[in-house]
C-alpha atoms as a PDB file:
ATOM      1  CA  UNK A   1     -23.251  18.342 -20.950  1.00  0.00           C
ATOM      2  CA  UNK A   2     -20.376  18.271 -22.965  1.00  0.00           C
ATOM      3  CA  UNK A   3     -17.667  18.305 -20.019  1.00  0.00           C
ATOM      4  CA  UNK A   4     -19.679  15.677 -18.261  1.00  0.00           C
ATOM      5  CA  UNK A   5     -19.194  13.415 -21.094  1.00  0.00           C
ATOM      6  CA  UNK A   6     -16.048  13.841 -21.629  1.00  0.00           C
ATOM      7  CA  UNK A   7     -15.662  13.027 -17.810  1.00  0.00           C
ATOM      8  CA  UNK A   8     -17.642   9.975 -18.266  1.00  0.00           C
ATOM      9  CA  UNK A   9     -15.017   9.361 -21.416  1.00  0.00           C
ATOM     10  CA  UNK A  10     -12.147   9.735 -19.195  1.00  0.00           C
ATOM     11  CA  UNK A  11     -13.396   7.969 -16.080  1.00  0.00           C
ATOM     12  CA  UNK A  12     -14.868   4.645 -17.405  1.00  0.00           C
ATOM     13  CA  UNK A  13     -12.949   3.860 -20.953  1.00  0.00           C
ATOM     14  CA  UNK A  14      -9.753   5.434 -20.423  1.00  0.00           C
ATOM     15  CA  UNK A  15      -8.548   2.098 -18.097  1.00  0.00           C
ATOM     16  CA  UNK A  16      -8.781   4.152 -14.851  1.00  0.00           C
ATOM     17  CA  UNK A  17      -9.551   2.244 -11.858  1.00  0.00           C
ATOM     18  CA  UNK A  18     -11.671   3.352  -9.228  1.00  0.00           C
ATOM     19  CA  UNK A  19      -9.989   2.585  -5.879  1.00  0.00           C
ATOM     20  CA  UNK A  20     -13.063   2.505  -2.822  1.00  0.00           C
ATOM     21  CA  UNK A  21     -12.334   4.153  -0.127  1.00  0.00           C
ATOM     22  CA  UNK A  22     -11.591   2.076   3.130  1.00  0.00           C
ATOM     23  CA  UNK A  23     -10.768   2.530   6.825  1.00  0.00           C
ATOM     24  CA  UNK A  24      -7.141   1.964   6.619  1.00  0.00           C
ATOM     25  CA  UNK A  25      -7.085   4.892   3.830  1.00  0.00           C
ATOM     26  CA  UNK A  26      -8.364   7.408   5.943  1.00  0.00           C
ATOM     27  CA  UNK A  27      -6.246   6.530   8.380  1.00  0.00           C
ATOM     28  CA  UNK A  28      -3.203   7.233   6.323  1.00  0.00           C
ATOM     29  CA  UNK A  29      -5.232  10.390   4.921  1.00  0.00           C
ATOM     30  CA  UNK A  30      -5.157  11.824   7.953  1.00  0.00           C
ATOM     31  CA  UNK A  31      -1.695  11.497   9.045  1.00  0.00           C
ATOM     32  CA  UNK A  32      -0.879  12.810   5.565  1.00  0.00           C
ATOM     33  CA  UNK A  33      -2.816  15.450   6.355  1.00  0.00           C
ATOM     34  CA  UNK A  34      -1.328  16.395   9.418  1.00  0.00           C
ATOM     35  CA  UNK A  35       2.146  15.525   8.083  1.00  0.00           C
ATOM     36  CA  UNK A  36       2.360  18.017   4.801  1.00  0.00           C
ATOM     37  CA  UNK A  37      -0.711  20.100   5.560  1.00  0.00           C
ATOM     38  CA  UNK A  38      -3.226  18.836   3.037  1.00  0.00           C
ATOM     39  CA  UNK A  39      -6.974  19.502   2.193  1.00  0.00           C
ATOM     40  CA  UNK A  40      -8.959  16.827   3.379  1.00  0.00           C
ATOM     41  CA  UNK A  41      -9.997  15.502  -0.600  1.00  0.00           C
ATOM     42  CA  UNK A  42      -5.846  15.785  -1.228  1.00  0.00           C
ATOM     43  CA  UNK A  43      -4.997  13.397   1.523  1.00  0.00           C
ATOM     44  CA  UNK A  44      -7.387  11.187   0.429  1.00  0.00           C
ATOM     45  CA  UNK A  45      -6.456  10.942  -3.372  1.00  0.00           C
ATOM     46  CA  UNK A  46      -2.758  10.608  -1.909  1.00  0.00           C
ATOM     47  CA  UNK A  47      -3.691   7.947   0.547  1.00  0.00           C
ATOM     48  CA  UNK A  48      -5.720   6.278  -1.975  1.00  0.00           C
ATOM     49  CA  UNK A  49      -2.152   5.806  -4.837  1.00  0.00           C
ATOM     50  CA  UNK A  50      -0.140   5.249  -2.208  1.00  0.00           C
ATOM     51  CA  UNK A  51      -2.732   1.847  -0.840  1.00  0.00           C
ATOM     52  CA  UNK A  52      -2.191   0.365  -4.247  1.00  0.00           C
ATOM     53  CA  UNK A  53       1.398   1.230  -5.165  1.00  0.00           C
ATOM     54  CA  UNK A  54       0.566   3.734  -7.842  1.00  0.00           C
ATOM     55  CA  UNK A  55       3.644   4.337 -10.240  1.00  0.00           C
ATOM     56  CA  UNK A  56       2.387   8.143 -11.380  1.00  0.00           C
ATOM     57  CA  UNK A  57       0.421  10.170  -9.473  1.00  0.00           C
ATOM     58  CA  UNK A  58      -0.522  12.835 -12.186  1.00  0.00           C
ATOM     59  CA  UNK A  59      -1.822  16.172 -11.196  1.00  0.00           C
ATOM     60  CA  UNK A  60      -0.867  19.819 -11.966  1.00  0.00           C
ATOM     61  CA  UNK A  61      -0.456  20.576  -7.913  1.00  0.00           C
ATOM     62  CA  UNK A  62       3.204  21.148  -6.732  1.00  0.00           C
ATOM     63  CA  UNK A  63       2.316  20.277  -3.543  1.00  0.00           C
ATOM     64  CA  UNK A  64       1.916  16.401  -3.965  1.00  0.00           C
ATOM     65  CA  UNK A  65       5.460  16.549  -4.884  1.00  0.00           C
ATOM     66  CA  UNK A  66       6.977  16.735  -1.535  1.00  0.00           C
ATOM     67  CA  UNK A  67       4.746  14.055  -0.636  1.00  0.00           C
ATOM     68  CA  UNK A  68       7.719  11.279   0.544  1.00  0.00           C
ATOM     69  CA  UNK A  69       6.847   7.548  -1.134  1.00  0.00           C
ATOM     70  CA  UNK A  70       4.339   8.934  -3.861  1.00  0.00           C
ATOM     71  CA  UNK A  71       6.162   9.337  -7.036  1.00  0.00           C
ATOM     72  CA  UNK A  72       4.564  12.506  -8.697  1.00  0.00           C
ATOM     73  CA  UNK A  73       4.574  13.824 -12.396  1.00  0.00           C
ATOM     74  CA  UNK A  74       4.034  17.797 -12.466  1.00  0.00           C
ATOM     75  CA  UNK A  75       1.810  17.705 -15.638  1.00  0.00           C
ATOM     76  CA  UNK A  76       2.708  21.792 -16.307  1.00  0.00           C
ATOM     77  CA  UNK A  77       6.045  20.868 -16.343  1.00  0.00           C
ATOM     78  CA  UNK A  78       6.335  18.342 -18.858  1.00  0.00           C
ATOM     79  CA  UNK A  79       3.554  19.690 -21.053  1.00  0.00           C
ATOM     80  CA  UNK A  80       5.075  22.788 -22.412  1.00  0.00           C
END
């Protein structure tokens, strides 16, 4: 219950917005996910920064990064 929580912690008081899902996000999920070969759930999150104009997109997956027009931060690499 503890990870849940801290979920709950991160999620709703740590100024994270939730972004709902639309019709013109999927849409751009799945030619992101034909373009660089993403998971389904990937494209999405991807499709989702990229609606708003997200600065950051944080995550530990390489992948994202050669993602063109979403600026990525490689958390393993600056975390050392």
């Amino acid at each position: 219950m503890i990870l849940i929580s801290n979920y709950e912690q991160l999620i709703f008081h740590a100024g994270i917005n939730l972004i709902p899902i639309n019709r013109s996000i999927l849409v751009a999920a799945t030619k992101l996910r034909v373009k660089y070969k993403l998971k389904t759930p990937d494209a999405i999150h991807a499709a989702t920064a990229m609606s708003i104009g997200c600065n950051r997109f944080i995550t530990n997956d390489k992948g994202f990064r050669n993602i063109a027009g979403l600026p990525t931060l490689i958390l393993s690499e600056i975390l050392v």
